[in-house]
Protein backbone atom coordinates (compact mmCIF):
# COMPACT_ATOMS: atom_id res chain seq x y z
CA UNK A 1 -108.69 -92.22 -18.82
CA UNK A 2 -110.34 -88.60 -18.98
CA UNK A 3 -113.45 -87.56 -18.63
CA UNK A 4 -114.87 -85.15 -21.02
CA UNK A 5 -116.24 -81.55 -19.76
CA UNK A 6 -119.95 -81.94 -18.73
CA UNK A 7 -121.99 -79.10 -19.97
CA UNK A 8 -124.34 -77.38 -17.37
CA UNK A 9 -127.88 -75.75 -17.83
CA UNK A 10 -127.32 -72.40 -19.34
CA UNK A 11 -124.46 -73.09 -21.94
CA UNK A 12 -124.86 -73.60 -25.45
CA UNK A 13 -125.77 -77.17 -26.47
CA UNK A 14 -122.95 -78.32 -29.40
CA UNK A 15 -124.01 -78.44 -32.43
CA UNK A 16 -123.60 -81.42 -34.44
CA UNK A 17 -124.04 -83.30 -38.16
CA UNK A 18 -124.79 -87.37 -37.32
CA UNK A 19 -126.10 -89.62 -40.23
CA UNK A 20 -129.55 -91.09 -38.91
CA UNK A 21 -130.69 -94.78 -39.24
CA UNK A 22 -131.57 -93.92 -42.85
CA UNK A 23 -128.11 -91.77 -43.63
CA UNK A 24 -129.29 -88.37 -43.54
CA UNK A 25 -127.62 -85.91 -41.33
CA UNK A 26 -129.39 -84.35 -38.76
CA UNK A 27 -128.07 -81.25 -37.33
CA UNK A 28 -129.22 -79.67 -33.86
CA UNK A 29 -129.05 -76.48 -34.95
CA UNK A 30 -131.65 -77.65 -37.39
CA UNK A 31 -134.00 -77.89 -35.11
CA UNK A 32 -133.89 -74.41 -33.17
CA UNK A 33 -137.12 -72.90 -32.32
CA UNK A 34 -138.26 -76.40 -30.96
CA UNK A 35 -137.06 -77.84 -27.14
CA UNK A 36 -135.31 -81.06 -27.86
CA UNK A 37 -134.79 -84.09 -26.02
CA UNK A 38 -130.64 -85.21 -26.83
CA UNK A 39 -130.39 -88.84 -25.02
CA UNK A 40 -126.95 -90.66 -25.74
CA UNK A 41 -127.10 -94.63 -25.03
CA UNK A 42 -124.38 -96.90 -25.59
CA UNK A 43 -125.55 -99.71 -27.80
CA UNK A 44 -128.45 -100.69 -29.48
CA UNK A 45 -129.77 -104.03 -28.95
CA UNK A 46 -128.60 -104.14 -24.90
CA UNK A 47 -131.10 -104.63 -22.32
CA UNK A 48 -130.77 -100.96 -21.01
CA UNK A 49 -130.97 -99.27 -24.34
CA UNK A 50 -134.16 -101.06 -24.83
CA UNK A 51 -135.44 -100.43 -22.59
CA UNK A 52 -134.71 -96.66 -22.54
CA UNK A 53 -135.20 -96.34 -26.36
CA UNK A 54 -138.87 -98.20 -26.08
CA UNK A 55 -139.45 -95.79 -23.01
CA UNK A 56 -138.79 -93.28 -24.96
CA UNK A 57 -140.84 -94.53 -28.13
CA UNK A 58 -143.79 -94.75 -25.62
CA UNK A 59 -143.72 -91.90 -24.47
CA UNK A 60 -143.28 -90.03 -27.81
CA UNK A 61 -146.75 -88.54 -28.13
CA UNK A 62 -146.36 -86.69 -24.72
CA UNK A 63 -143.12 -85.23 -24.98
CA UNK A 64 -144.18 -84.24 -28.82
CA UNK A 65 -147.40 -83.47 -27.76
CA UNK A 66 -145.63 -80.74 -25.27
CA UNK A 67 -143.38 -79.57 -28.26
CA UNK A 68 -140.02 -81.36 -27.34
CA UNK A 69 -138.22 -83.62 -30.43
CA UNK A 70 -136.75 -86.10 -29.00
CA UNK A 71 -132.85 -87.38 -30.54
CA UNK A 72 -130.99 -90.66 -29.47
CA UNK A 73 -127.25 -90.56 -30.07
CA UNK A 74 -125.03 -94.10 -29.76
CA UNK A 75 -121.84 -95.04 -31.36
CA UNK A 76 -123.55 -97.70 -33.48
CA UNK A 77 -122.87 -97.76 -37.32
CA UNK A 78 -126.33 -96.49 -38.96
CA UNK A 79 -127.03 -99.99 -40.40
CA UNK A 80 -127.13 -101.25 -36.55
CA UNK A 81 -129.69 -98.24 -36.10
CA UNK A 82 -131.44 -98.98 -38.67
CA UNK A 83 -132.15 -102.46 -37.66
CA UNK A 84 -132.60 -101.13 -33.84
CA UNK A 85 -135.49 -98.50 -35.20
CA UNK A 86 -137.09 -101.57 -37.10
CA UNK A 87 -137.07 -103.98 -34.27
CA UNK A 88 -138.30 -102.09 -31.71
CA UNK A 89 -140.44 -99.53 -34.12
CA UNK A 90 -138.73 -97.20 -33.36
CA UNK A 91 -140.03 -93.55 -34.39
CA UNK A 92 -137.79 -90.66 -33.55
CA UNK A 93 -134.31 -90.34 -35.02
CA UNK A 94 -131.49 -92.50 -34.24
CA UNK A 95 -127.87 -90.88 -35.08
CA UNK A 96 -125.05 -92.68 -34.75
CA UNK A 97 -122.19 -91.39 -33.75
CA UNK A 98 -119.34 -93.68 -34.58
CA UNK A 99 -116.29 -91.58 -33.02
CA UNK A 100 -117.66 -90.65 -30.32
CA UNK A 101 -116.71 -87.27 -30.99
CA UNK A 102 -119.79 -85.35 -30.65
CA UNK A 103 -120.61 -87.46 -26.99
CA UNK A 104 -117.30 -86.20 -25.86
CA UNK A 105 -118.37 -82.78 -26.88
CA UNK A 106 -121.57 -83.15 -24.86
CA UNK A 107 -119.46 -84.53 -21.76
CA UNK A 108 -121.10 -87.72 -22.01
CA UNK A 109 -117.77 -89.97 -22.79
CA UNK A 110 -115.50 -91.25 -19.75
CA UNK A 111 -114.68 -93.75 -17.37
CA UNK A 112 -117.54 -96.72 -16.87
CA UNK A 113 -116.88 -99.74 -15.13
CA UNK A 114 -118.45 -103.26 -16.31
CA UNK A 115 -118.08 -106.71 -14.42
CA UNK A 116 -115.23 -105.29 -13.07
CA UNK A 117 -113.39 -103.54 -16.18
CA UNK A 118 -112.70 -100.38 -16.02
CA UNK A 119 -112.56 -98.82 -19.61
CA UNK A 120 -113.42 -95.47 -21.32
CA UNK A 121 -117.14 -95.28 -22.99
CA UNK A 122 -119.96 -94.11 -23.50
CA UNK A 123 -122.47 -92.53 -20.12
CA UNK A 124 -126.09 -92.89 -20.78
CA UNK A 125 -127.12 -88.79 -20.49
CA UNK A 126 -129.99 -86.66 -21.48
CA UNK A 127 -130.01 -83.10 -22.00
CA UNK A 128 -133.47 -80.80 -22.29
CA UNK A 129 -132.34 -78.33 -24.72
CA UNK A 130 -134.44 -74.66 -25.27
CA UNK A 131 -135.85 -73.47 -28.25
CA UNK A 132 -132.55 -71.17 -28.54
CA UNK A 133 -130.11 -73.90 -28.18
CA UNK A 134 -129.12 -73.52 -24.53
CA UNK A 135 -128.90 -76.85 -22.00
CA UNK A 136 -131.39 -76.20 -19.71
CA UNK A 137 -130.86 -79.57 -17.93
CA UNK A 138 -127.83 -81.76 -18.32
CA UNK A 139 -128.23 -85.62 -16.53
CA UNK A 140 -124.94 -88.33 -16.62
CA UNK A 141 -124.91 -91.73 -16.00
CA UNK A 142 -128.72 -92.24 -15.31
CA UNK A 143 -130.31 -95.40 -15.21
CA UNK A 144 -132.49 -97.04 -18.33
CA UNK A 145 -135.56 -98.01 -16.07
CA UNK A 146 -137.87 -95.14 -14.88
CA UNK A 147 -135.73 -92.48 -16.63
CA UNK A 148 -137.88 -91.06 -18.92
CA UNK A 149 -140.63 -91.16 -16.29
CA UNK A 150 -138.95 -89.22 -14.25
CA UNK A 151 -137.98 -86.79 -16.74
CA UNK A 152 -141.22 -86.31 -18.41
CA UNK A 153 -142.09 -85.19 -14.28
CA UNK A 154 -139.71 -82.74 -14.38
CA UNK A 155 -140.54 -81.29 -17.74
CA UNK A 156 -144.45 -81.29 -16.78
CA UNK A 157 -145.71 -83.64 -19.92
């Protein structure tokens, strides 16, 4: 088992092309000239990605409000995300990221240990990234409940 680089505040965020819930591809560099919010979870429909994605959903007008986009990233098919955005009304993108390739470009693909197995997966992380494409903050493995409290206190929304 290997754990994937972790990027660091000041680097250039990896660009990307995921398929959203509806099958369009989204690209981060797309979106530069606006701060966005990159959080990878590792399945829809578990407790702690609902909680975090319906946090997040929430919370929407602030961080919007303060000019962040906000992306979630799992390894879900897009029909699961689909059905994920739908259930839980969802209304930021959803990409799915079905080889994990892109999470193991952002670092955020290793070692996790559940009821005892020990298996490579996916790390719930966030990243903040600028206007211009650079990580400006970089969190692994962070919990689902308070999370995006917390990191609407450090961002000031």
């Amino acid at each position: 088992m290997t754990t994937a680089e972790r990027l660091e505040a000041g680097q250039p965020a990896p660009d990307f092309a995921l398929p959203d819930a509806e099958g369009r591809v989204r690209r981060l560099s797309d979106l530069r000239g606006t701060p966005v919010i990159v959080y990878f979870y590792p399945a829809a429909f578990t407790p702690g990605c609902t909680t975090e994605a319906c946090d997040f959903r929430d919370n929407l007008a602030s961080f919007q409000g303060s000019g962040y986009a906000v992306l979630g990233i799992s390894p879900d098919p897009v029909a699961k995300l689909a059905e994920f955005a739908a259930a839980e009304q969802l209304s930021f993108p959803l990409l799915s990221d079905e080889d994990a390739a892109t999470a193991k470009a952002w670092g955020a693909w290793g070692p996790k240990t559940i009821n005892g197995n020990t298996f490579d997966g996916l790390l719930r992380s966030t990243f903040v990234i600028d206007a211009e494409g650079r990580v400006q903050s970089a969190e692994y493995e962070v919990s689902a409940e308070g999370h995006v409290v917390r990191l609407r206190e450090a961002l000031g929304v």
